[in-house]
Protein backbone atom coordinates (compact mmCIF):
# COMPACT_ATOMS: atom_id res chain seq x y z
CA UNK A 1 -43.49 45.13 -68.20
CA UNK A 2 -45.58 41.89 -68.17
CA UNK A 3 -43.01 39.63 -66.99
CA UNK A 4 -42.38 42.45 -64.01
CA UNK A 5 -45.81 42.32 -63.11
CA UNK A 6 -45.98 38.52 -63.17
CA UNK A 7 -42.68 38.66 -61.21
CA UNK A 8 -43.79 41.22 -58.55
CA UNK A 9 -47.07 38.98 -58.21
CA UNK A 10 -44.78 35.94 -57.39
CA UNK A 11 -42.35 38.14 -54.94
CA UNK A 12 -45.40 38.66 -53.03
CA UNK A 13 -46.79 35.34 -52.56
CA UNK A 14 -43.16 34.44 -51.67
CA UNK A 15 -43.49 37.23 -48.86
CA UNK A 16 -46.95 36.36 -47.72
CA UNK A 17 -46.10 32.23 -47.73
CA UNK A 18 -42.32 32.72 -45.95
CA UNK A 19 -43.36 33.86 -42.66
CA UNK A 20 -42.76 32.17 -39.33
CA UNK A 21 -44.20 32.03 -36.64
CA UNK A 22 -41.56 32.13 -34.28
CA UNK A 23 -37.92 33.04 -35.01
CA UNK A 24 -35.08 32.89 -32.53
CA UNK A 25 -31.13 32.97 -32.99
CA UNK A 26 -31.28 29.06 -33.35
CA UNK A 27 -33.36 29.70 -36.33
CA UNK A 28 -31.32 32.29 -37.68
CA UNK A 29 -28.51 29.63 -37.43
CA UNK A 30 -30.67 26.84 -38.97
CA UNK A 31 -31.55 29.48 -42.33
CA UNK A 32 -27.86 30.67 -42.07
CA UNK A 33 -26.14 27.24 -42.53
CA UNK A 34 -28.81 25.98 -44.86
CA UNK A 35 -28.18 28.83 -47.21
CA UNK A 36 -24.40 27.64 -47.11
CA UNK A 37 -25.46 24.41 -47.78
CA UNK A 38 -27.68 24.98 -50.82
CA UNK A 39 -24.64 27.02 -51.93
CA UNK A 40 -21.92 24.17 -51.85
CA UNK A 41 -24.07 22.00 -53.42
CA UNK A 42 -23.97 24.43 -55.94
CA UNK A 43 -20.53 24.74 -56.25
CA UNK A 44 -21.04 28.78 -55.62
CA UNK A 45 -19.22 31.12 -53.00
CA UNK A 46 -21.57 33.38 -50.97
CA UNK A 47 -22.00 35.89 -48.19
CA UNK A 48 -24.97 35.34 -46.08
CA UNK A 49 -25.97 37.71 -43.18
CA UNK A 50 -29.06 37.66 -41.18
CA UNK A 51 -30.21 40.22 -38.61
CA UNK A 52 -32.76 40.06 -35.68
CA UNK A 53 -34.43 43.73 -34.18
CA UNK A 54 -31.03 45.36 -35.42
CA UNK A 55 -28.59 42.58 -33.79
CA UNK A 56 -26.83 40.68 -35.94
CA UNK A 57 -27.05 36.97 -35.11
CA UNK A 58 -25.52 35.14 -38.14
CA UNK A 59 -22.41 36.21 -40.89
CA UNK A 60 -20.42 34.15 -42.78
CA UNK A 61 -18.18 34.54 -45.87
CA UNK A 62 -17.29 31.33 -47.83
CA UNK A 63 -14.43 30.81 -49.37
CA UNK A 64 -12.87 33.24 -52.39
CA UNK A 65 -15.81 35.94 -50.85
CA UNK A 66 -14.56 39.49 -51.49
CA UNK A 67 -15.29 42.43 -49.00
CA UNK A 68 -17.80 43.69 -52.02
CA UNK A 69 -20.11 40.84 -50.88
CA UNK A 70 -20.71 42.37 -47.50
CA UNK A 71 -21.37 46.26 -48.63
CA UNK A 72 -24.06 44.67 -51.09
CA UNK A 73 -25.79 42.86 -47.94
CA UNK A 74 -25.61 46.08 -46.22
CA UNK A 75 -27.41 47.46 -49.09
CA UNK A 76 -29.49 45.58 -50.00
CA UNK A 77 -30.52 44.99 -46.37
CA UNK A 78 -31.22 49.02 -46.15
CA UNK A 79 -33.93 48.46 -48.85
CA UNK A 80 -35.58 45.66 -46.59
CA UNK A 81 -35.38 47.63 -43.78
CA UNK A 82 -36.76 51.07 -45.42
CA UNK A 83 -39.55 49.42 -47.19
CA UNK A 84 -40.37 45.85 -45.34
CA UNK A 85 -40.36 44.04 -48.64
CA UNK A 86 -37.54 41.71 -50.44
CA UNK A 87 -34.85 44.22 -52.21
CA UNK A 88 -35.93 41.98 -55.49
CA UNK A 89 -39.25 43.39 -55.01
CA UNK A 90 -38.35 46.92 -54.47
CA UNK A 91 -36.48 46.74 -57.67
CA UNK A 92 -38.50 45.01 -59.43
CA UNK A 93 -41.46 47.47 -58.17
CA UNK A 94 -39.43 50.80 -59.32
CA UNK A 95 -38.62 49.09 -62.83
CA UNK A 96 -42.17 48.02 -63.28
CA UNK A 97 -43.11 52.27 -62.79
CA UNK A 98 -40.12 53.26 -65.31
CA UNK A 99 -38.46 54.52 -62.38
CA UNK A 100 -34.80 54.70 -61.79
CA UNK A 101 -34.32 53.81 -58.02
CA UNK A 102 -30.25 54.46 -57.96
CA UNK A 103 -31.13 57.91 -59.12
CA UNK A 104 -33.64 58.79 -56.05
CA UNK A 105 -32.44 61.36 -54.25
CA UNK A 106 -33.91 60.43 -51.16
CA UNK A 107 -31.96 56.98 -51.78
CA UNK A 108 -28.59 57.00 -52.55
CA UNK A 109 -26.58 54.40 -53.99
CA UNK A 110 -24.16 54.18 -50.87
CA UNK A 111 -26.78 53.00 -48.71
CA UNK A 112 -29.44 51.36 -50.66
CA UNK A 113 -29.30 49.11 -53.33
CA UNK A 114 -32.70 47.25 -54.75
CA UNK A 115 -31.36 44.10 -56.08
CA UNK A 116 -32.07 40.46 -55.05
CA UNK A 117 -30.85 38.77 -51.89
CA UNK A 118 -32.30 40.56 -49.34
CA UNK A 119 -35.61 39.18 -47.25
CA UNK A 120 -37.48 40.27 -44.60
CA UNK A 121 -37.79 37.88 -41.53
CA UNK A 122 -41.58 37.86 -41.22
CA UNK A 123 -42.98 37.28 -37.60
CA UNK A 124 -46.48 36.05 -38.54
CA UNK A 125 -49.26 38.33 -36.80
CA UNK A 126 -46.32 41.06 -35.70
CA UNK A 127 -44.20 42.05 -39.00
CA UNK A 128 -40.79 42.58 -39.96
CA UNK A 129 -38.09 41.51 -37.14
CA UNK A 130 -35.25 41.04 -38.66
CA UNK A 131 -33.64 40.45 -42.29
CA UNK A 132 -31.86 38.03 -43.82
CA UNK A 133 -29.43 38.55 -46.88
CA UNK A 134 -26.60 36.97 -49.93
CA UNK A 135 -24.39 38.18 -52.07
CA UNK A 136 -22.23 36.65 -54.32
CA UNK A 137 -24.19 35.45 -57.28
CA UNK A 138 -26.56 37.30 -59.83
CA UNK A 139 -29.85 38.87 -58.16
CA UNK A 140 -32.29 36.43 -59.25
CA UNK A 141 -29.33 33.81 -58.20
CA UNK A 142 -28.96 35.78 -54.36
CA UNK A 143 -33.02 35.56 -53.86
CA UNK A 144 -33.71 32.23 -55.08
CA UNK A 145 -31.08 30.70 -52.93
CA UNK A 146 -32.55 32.92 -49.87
CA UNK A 147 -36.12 31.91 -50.61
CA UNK A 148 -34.94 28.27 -51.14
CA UNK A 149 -33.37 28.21 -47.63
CA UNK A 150 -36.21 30.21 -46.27
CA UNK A 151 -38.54 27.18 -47.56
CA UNK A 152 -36.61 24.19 -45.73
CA UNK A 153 -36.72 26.49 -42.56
CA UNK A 154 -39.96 26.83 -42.32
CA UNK A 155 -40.77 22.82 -43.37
């Protein structure tokens, strides 16, 4: 429970710190190819999707992606949207509480799913206006590769 609390405490500052202060569809294409790029460096095969007031503005599937990759952004993109925070957050949140979020009722597993690799696209001063989102590698993998994009966006 510690380490989730230490986590949840970092997922935070990672929401509070990644927020811009203006975001366009030129930005979405600057995060989306950076996240591709941090990924072939890595030698790893993603899905990236990002999303601006409900309009998507950036998708691409690298090589050997399966069709999986794109229901889990969907997902995981339902959990940003219902509850403005990271889906690594969520999780991490409902864990922390000894709650089981794939058995909510009011959350079912064909639409949500709270694992890493979902973000919200913070408008400083406004909110949420968008999200952006990977699949293809494990949670902590997904949001760490998001957040490192995020990063050398906003710098």
């Amino acid at each position: 429970m510690e380490n989730e609390a230490e986590l949840l405490a970092t997922l935070a500052q990672q929401e509070n710190a990644l927020q811009f202060t203006t975001f366009s569809s030129d930005t979405a294409l600057a995060l989306g190819l950076k996240v591709i790029e941090l990924a072939r460096q890595r030698q790893k095969n993603v899905t990236v999707q990002i999303s601006l007031n409900g309009k998507l503005v950036f998708q691409h599937a690298m090589q050997g992606c399966t069709a999986d990759q794109a229901d889990w952004i969907r997902r995981k993109s339902n959990v940003v949207l219902r509850f403005g925070r990271s889906s690594y957050a969520v999780g991490c949140d409902y864990r922390q509480r000894g709650v089981a979020f794939d058995q909510q009722k009011h959350l079912p597993a064909e639409e949500y799913a709270a694992f890493g690799g979902a973000f919200p696209i913070l408008l400083r001063g406004t909110g949420m206006i968008g999200t952006a989102a990977v699949s293809g590698l494990r949670q902590a993998e997904d949001h760490a590769l998001l957040v490192e994009a995020l990063e050398a966006v906003l710098n």
